[in-house]
N, C-alpha and C. Protein backbone atom coordinates (compact mmCIF):
# COMPACT_ATOMS: atom_id res chain seq x y z
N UNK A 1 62.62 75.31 137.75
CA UNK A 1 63.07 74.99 136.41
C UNK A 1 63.87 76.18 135.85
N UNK A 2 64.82 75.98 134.64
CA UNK A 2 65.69 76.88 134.31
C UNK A 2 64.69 77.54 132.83
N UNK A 3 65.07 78.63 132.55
CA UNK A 3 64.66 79.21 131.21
C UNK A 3 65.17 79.07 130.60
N UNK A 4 65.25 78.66 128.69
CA UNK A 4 66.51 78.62 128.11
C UNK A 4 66.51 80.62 127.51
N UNK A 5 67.55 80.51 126.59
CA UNK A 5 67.65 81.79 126.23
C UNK A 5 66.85 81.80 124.72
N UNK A 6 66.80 80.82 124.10
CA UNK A 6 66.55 80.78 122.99
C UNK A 6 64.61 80.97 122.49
N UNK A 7 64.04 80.46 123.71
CA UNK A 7 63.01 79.78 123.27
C UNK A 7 61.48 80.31 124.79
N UNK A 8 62.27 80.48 125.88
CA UNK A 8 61.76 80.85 126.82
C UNK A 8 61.01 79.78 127.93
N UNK A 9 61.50 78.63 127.01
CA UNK A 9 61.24 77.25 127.57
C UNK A 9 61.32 76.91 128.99
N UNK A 10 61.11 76.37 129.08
CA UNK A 10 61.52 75.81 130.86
C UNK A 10 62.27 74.38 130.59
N UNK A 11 63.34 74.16 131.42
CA UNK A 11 64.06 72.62 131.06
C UNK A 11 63.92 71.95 132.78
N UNK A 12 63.99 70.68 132.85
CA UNK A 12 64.30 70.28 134.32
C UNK A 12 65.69 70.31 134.77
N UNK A 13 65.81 70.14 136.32
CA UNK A 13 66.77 70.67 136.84
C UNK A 13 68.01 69.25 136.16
N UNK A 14 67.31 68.23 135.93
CA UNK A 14 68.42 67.16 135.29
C UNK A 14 68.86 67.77 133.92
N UNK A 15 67.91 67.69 133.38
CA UNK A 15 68.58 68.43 131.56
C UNK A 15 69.16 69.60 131.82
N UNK A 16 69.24 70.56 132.88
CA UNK A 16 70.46 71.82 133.06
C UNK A 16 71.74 71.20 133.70
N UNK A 17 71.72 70.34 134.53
CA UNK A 17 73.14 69.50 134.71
C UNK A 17 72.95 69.34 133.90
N UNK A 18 73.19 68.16 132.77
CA UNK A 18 73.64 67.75 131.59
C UNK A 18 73.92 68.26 130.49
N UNK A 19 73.27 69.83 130.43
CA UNK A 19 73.62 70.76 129.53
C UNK A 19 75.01 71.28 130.34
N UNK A 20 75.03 71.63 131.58
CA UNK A 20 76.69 72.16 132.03
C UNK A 20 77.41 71.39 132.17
N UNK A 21 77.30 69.83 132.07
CA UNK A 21 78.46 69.30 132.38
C UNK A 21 78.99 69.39 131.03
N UNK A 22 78.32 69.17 130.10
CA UNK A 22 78.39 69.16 128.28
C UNK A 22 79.36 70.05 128.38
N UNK A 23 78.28 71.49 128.49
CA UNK A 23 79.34 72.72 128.10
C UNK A 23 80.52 72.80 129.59
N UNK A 24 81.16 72.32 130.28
CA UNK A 24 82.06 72.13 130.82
C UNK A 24 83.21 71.05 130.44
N UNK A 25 82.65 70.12 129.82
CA UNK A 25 83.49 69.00 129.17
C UNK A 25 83.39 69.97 127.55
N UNK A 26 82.94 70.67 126.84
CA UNK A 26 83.29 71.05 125.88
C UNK A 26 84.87 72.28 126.59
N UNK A 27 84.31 72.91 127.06
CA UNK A 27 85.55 74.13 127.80
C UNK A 27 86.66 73.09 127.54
N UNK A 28 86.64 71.91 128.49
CA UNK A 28 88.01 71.49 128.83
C UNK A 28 88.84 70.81 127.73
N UNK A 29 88.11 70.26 126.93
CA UNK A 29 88.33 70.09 125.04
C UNK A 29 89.28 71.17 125.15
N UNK A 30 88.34 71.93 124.90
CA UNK A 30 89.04 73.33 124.02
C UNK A 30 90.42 73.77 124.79
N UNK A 31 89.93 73.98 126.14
CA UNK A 31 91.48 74.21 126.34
C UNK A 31 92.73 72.60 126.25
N UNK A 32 92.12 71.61 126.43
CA UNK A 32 93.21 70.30 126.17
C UNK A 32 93.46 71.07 124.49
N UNK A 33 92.94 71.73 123.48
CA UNK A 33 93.35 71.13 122.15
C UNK A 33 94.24 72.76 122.24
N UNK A 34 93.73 73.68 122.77
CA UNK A 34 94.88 74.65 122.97
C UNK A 34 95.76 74.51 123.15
N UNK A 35 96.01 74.03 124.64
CA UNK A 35 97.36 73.23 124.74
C UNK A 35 98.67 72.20 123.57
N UNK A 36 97.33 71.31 123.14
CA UNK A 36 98.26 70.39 122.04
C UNK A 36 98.18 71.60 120.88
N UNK A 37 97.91 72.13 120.65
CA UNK A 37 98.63 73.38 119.48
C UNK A 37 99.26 74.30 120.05
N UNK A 38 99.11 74.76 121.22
CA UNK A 38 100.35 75.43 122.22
C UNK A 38 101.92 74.71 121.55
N UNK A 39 101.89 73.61 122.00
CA UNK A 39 103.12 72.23 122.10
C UNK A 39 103.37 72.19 120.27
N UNK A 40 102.67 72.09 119.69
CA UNK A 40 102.93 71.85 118.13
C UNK A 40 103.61 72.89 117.78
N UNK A 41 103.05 73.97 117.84
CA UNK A 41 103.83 75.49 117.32
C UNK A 41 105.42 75.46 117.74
N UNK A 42 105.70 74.93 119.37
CA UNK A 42 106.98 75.06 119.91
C UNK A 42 107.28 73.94 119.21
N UNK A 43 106.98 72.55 119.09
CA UNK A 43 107.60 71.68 118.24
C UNK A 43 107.88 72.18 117.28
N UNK A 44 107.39 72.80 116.12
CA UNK A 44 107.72 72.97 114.77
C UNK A 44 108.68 74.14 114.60
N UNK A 45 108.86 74.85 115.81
CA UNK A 45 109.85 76.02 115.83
C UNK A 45 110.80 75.10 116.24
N UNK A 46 111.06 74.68 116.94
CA UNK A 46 112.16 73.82 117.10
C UNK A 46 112.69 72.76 116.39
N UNK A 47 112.15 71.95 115.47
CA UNK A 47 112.35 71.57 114.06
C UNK A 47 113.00 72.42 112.90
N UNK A 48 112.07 73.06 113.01
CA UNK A 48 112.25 74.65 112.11
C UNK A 48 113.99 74.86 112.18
N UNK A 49 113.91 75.10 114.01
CA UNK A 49 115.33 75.78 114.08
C UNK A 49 116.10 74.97 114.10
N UNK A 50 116.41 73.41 113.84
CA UNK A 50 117.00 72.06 113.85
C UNK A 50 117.39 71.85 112.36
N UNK A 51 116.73 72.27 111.74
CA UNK A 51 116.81 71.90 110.05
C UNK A 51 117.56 72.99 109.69
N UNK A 52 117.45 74.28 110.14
CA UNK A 52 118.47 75.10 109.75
C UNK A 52 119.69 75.24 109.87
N UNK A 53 119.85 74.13 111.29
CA UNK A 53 121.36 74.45 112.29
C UNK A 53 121.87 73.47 111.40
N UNK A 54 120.76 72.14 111.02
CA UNK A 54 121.23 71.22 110.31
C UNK A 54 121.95 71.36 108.93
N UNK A 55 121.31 72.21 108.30
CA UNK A 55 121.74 73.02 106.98
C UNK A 55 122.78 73.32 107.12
N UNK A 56 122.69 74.27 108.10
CA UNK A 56 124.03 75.45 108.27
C UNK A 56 125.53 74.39 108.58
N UNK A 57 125.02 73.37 108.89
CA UNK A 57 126.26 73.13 109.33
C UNK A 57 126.88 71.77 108.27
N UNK A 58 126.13 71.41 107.58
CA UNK A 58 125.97 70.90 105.93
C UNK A 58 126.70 71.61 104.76
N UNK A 59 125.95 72.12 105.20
CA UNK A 59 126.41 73.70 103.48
C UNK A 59 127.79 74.06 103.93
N UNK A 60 128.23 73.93 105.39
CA UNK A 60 129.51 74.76 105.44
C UNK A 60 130.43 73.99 105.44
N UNK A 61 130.31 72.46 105.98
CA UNK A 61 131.38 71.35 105.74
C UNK A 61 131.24 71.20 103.92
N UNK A 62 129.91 71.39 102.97
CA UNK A 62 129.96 70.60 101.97
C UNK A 62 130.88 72.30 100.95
N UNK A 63 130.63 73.15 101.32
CA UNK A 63 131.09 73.80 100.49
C UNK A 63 132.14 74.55 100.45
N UNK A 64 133.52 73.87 101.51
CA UNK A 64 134.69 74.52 102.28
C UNK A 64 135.60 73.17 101.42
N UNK A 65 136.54 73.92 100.99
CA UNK A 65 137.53 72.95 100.37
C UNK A 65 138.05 72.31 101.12
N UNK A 66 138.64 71.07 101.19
CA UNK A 66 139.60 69.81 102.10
C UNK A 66 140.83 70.17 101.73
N UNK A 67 141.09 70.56 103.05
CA UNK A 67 142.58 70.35 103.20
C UNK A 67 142.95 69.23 103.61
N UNK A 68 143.99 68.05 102.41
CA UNK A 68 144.33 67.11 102.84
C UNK A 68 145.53 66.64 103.55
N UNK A 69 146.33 67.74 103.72
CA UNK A 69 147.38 67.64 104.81
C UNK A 69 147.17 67.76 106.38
N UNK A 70 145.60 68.42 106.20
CA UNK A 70 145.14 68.81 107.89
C UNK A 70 144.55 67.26 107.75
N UNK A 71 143.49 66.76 107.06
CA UNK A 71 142.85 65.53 107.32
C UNK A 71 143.89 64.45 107.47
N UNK A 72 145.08 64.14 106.90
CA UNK A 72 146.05 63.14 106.85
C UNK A 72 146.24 63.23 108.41
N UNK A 73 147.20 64.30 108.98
CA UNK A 73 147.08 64.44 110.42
C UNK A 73 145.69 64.14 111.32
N UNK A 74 145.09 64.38 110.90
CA UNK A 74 143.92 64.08 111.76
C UNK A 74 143.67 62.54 111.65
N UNK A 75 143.65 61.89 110.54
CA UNK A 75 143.38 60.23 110.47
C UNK A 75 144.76 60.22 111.15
C-alpha cells in the first residue's frame, strides 16, 4: 500500500492509480490550456498589429488631399 503525505494513511494500490491518472490528466489540462493561451497572446498580437496597419493605412488615405487630375487619369 502507498502512504499519503498528508495523513500517513495507507491507500490501495487501485486508489494510487486513480489518484495518478487524475494528477496526469490534470498535467495534460494544464499544459493543453498553456498552449491555447500560448496561441491567444500570438492571436491578439497579430490583431493588435492588423488594426494598426489597418489604421495606418486609413489615416493616411483619409488625411492626404485628392488630387483630382491624378484620380481623373486613373478612372
Amino acid at each position: 500500500m502507498f502512504g499519503t503525505h498528508n495523513h500517513g494513511e495507507e491507500i490501495s494500490a487501485d486508489t494510487y492509480a486513480t489518484v495518478m491518472r487524475h494528477q496526469f490528466n490534470l498535467e495534460s489540462l494544464g499544459e493543453r490550456l498553456q498552449k491555447i493561451e500560448d496561441a491567444t497572446i500570438i492571436m491578439k498580437d497579430k490583431w493588435r498589429r492588423g488594426d494598426e496597419a489597418m489604421r495606418d493605412f486609413t489615416d493616411t488615405k483619409v488625411d492626404q488631399p485628392v488630387n483630382y487630375a491624378t484620380l481623373a487619369e486613373i478612372v
